[in-house]
N, C-alpha and C. Protein backbone atom coordinates (compact mmCIF):
# COMPACT_ATOMS: atom_id res chain seq x y z
N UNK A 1 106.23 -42.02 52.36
CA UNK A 1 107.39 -42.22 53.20
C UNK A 1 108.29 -40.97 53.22
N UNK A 2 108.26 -40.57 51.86
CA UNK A 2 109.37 -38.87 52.23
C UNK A 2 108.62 -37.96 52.48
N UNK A 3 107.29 -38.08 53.07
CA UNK A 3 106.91 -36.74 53.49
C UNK A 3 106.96 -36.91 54.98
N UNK A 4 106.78 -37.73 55.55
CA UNK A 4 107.21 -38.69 57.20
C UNK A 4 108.64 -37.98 57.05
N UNK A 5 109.72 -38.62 56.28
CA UNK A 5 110.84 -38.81 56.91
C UNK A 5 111.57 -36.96 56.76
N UNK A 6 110.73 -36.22 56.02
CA UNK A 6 111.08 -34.60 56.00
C UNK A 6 110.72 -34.14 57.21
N UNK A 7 109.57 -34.57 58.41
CA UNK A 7 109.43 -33.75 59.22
C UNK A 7 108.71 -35.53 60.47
N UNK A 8 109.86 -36.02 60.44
CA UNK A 8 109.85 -36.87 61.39
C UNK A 8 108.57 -36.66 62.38
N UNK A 9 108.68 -35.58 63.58
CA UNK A 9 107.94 -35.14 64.45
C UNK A 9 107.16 -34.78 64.25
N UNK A 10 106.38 -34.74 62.58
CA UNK A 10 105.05 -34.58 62.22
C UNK A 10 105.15 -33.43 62.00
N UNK A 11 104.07 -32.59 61.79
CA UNK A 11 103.56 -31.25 60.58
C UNK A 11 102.53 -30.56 61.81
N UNK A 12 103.00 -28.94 61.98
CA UNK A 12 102.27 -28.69 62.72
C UNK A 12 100.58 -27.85 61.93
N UNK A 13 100.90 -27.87 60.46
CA UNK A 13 99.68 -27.88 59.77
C UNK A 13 99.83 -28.98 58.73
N UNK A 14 98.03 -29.35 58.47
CA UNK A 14 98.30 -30.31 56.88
C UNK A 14 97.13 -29.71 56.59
N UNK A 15 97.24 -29.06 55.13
CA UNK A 15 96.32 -28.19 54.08
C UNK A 15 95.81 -29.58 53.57
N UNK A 16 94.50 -29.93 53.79
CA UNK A 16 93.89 -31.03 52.71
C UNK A 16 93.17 -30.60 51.48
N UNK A 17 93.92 -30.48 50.23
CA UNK A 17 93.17 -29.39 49.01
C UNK A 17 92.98 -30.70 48.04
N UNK A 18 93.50 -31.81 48.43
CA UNK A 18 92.68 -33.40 47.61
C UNK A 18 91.49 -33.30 47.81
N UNK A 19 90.90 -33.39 48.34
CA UNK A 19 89.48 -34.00 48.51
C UNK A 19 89.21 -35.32 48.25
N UNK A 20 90.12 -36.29 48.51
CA UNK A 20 90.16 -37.53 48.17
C UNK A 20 89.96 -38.67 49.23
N UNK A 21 88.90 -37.95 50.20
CA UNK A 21 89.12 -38.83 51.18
C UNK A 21 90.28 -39.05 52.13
N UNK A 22 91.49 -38.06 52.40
CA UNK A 22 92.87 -39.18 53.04
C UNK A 22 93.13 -38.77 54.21
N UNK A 23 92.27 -38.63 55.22
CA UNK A 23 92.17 -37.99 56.44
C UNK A 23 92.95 -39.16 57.33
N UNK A 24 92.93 -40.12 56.90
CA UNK A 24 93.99 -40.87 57.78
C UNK A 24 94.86 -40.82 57.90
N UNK A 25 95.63 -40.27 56.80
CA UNK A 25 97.28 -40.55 56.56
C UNK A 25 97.73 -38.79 56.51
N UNK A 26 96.50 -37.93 56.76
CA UNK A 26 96.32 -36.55 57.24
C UNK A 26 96.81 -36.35 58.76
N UNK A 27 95.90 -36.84 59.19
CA UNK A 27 95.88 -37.14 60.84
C UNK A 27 96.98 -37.78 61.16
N UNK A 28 97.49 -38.76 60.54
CA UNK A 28 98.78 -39.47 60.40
C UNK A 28 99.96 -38.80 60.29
N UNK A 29 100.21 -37.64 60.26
CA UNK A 29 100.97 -36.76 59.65
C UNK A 29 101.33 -35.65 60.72
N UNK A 30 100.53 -35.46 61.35
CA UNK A 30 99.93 -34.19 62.02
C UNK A 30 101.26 -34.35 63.62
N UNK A 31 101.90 -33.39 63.60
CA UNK A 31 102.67 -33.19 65.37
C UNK A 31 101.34 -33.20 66.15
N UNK A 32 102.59 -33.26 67.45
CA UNK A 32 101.21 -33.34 68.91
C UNK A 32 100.83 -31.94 68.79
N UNK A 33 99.30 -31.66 68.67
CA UNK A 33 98.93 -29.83 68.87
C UNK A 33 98.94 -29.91 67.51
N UNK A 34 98.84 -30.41 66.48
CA UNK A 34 98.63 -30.46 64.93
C UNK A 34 97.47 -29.86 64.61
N UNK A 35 97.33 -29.57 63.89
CA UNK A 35 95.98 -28.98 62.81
C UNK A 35 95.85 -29.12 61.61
N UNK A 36 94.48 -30.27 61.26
CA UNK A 36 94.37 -30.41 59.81
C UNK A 36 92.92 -29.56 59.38
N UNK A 37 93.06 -28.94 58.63
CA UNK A 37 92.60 -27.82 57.20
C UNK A 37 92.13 -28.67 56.36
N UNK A 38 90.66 -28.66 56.42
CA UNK A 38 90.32 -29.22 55.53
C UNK A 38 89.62 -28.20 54.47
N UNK A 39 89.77 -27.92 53.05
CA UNK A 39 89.95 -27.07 52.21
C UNK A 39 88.60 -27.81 51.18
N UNK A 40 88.88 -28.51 50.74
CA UNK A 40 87.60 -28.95 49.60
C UNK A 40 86.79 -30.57 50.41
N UNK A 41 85.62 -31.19 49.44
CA UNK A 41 85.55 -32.28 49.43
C UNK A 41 84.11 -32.44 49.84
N UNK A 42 83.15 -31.24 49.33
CA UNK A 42 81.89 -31.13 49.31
C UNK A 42 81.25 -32.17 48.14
N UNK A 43 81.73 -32.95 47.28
CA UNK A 43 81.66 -34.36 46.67
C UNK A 43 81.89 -35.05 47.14
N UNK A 44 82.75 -35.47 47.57
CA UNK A 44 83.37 -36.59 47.99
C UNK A 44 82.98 -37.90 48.70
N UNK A 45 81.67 -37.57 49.37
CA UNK A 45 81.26 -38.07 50.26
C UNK A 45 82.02 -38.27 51.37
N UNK A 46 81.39 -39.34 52.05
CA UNK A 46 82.22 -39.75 53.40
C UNK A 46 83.15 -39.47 53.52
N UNK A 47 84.00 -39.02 54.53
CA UNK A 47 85.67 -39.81 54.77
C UNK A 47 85.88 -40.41 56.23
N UNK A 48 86.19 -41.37 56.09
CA UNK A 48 86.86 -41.84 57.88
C UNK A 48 87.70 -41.48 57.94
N UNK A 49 87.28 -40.99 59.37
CA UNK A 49 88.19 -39.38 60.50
C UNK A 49 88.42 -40.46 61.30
N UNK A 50 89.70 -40.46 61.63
CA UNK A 50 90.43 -41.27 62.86
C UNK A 50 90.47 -40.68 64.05
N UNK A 51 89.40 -40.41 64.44
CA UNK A 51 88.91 -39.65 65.94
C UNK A 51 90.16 -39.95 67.06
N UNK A 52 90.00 -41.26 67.51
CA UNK A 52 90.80 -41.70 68.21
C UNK A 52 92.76 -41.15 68.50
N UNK A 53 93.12 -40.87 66.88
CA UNK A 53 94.27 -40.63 66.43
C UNK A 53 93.93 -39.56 66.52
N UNK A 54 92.94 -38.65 66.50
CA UNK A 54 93.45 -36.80 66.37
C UNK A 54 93.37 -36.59 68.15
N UNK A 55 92.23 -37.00 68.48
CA UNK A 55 92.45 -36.79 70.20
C UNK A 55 93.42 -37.07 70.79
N UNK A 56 94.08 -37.99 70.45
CA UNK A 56 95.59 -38.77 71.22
C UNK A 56 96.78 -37.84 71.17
N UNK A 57 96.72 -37.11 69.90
CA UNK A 57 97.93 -36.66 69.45
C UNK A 57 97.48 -34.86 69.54
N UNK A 58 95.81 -34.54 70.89
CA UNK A 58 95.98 -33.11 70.70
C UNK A 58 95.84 -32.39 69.83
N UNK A 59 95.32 -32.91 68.44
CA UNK A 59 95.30 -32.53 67.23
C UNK A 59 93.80 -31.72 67.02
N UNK A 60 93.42 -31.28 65.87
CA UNK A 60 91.91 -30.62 65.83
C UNK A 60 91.89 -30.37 64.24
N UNK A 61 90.66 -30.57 64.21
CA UNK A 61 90.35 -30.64 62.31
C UNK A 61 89.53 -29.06 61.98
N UNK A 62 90.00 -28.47 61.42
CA UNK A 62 89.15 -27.28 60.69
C UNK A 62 88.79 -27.07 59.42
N UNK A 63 87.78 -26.66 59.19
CA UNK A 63 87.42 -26.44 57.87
C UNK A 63 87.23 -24.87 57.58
N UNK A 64 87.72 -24.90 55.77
CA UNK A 64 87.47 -23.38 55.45
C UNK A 64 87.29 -23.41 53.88
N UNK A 65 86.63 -22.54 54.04
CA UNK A 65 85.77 -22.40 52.26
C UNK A 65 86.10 -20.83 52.11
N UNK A 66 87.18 -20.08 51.47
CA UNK A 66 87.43 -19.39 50.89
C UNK A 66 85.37 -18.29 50.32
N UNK A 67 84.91 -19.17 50.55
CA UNK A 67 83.37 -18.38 49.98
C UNK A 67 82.99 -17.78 51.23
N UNK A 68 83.34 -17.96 51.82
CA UNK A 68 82.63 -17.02 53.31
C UNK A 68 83.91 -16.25 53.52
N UNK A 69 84.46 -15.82 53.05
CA UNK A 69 85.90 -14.93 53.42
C UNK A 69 85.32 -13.36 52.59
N UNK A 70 85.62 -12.43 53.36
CA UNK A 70 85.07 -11.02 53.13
C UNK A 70 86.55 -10.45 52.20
N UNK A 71 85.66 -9.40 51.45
CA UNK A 71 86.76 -8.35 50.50
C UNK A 71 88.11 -8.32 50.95
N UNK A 72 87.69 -8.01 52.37
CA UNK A 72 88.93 -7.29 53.24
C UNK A 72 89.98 -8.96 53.52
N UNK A 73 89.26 -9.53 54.27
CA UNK A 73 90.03 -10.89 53.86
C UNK A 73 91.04 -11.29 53.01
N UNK A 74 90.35 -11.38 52.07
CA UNK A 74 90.75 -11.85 50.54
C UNK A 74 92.01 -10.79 50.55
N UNK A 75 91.69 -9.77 50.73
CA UNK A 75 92.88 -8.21 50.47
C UNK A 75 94.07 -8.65 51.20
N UNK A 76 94.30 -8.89 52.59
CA UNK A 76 94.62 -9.00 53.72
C UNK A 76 95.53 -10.29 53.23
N UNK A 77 95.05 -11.57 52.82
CA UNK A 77 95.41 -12.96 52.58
C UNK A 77 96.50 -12.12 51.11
N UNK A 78 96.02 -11.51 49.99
CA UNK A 78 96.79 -11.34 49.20
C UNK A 78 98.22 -10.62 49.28
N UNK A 79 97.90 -10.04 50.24
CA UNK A 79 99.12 -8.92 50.58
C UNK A 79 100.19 -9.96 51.47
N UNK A 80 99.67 -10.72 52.10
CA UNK A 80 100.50 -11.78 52.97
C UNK A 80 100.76 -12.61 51.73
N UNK A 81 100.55 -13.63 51.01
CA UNK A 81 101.14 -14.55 49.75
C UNK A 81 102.01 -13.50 48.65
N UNK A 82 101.87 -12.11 49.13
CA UNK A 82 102.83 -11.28 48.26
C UNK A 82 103.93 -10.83 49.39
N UNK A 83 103.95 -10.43 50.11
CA UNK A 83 105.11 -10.54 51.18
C UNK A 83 106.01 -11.78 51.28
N UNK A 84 105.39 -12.85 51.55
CA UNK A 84 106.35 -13.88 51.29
C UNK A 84 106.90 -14.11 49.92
N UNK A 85 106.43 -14.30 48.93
CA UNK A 85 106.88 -14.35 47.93
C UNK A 85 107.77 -13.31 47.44
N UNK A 86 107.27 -12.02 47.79
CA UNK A 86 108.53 -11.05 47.22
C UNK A 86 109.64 -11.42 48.21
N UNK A 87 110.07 -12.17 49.47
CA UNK A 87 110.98 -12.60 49.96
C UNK A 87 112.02 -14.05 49.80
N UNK A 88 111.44 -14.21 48.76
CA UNK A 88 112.02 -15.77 48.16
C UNK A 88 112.49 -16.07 46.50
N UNK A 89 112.75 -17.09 46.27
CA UNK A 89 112.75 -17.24 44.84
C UNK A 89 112.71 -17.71 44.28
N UNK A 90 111.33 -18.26 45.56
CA UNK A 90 110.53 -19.56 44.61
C UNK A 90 109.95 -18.84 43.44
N UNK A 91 109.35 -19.81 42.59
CA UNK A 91 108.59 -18.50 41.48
C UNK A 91 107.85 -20.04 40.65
N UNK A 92 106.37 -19.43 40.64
CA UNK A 92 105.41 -20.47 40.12
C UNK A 92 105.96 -21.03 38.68
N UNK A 93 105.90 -22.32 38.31
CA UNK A 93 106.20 -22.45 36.97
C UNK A 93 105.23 -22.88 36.24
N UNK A 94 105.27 -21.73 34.85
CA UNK A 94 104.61 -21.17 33.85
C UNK A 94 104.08 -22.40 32.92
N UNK A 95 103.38 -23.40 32.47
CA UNK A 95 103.77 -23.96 31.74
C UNK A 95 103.60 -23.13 29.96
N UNK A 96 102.46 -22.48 30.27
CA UNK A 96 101.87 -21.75 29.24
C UNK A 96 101.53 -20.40 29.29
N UNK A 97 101.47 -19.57 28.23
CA UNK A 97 100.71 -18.70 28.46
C UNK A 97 99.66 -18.38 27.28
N UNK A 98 98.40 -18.28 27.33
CA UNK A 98 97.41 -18.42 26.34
C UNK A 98 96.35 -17.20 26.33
N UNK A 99 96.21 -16.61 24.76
CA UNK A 99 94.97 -15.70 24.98
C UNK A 99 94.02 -15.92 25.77
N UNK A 100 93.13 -15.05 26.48
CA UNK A 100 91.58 -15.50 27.22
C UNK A 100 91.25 -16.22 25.94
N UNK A 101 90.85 -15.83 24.54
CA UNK A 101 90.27 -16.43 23.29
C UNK A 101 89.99 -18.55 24.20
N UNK A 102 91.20 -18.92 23.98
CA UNK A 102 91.29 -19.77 24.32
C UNK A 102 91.18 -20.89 25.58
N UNK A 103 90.71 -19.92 26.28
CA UNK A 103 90.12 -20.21 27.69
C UNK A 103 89.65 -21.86 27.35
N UNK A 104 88.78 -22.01 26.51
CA UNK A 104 87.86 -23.69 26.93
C UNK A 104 89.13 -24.95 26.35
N UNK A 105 90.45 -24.34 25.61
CA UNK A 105 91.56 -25.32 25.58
C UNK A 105 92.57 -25.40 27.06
N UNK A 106 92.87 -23.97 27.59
CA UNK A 106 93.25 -24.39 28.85
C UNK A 106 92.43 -25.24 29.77
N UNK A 107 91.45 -25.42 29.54
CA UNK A 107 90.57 -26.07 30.70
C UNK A 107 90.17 -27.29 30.16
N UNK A 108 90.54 -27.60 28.85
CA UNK A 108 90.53 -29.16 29.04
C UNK A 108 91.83 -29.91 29.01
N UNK A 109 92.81 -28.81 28.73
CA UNK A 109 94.09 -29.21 29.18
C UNK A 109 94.20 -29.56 30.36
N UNK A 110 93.92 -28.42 31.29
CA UNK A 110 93.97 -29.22 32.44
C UNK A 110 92.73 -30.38 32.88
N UNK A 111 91.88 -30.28 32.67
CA UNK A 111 90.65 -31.64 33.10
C UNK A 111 91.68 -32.65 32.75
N UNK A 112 92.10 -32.59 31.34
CA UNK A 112 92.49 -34.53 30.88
C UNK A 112 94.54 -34.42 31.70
N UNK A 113 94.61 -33.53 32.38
CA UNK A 113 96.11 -33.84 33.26
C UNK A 113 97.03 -33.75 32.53
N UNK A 114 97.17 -32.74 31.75
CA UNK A 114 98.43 -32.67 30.48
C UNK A 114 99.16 -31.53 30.93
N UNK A 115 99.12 -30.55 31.87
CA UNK A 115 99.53 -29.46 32.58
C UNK A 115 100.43 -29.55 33.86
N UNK A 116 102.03 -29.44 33.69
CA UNK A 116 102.94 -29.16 34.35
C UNK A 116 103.48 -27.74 34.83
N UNK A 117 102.94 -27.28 36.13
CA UNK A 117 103.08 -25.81 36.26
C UNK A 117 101.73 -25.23 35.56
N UNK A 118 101.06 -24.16 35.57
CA UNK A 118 100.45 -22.43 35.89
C UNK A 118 100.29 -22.68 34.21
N UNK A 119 99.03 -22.34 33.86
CA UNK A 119 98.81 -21.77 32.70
C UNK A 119 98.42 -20.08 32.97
N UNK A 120 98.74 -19.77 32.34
CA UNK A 120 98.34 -18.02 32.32
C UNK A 120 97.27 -17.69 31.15
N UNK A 121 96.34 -16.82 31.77
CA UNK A 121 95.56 -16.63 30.32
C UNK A 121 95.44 -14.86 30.46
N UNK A 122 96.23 -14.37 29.13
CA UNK A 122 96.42 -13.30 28.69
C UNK A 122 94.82 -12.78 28.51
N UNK A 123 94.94 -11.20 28.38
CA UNK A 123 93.32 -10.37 27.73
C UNK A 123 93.68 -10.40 26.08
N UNK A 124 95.46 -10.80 25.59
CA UNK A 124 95.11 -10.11 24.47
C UNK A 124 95.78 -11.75 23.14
């Protein structure tokens, strides 16, 4: 309900990085001329796509896998998420920061959901 009532007239993008199936309430979301991004969900199996609801509303579904994106890409995308960011002040929050050593505890930290904010893993 508060993501409706932040942009009443709908979202002229929705990033789907769940993979949880929720293309309804995706599509549901979406302004007239909307575009939903679909980002992961090569597990997932199925999802019901509300065809009916993306045609009505002008809308169109895309998909993108970061693995078919070239050097230059990747370069290009980084320099843009650093432009904006050096213009703001938002700033990711840290929860941790941990030697590499410890790499296989950050990662079951995060698997079992105990991670609020960015772990960092140091070289030293």
């Amino acid at each position: 309900d508060r993501v409706r009532a932040a942009a009443p007239d709908g979202y002229d993008v929705h990033l789907d990085t769940s993979g949880r199936g929720v293309l309804a309430d995706a599509v549901e979301s979406l302004a007239r001329g909307g575009r939903l991004v679909a980002m992961v969900g090569l597990g997932a199996g199925p999802a019901a796509l509300p065809v009916s609801r993306l045609y009505t509303r002008d809308a169109s579904i895309v998909g993108f896998a970061i693995s078919n994106a070239t050097t230059a890409d990747l370069a290009e995308a980084a320099r843009g998420v650093v432009d904006v960011l050096t213009g703001t002040q938002w700033r990711p929050r840290i929860a941790d920061r941990l030697p590499l050593s410890r790499t296989a505890e950050a990662h079951h930290r995060l698997e079992a959901g105990r991670v609020r904010g960015r772990l960092v893993l140091t070289p030293s």
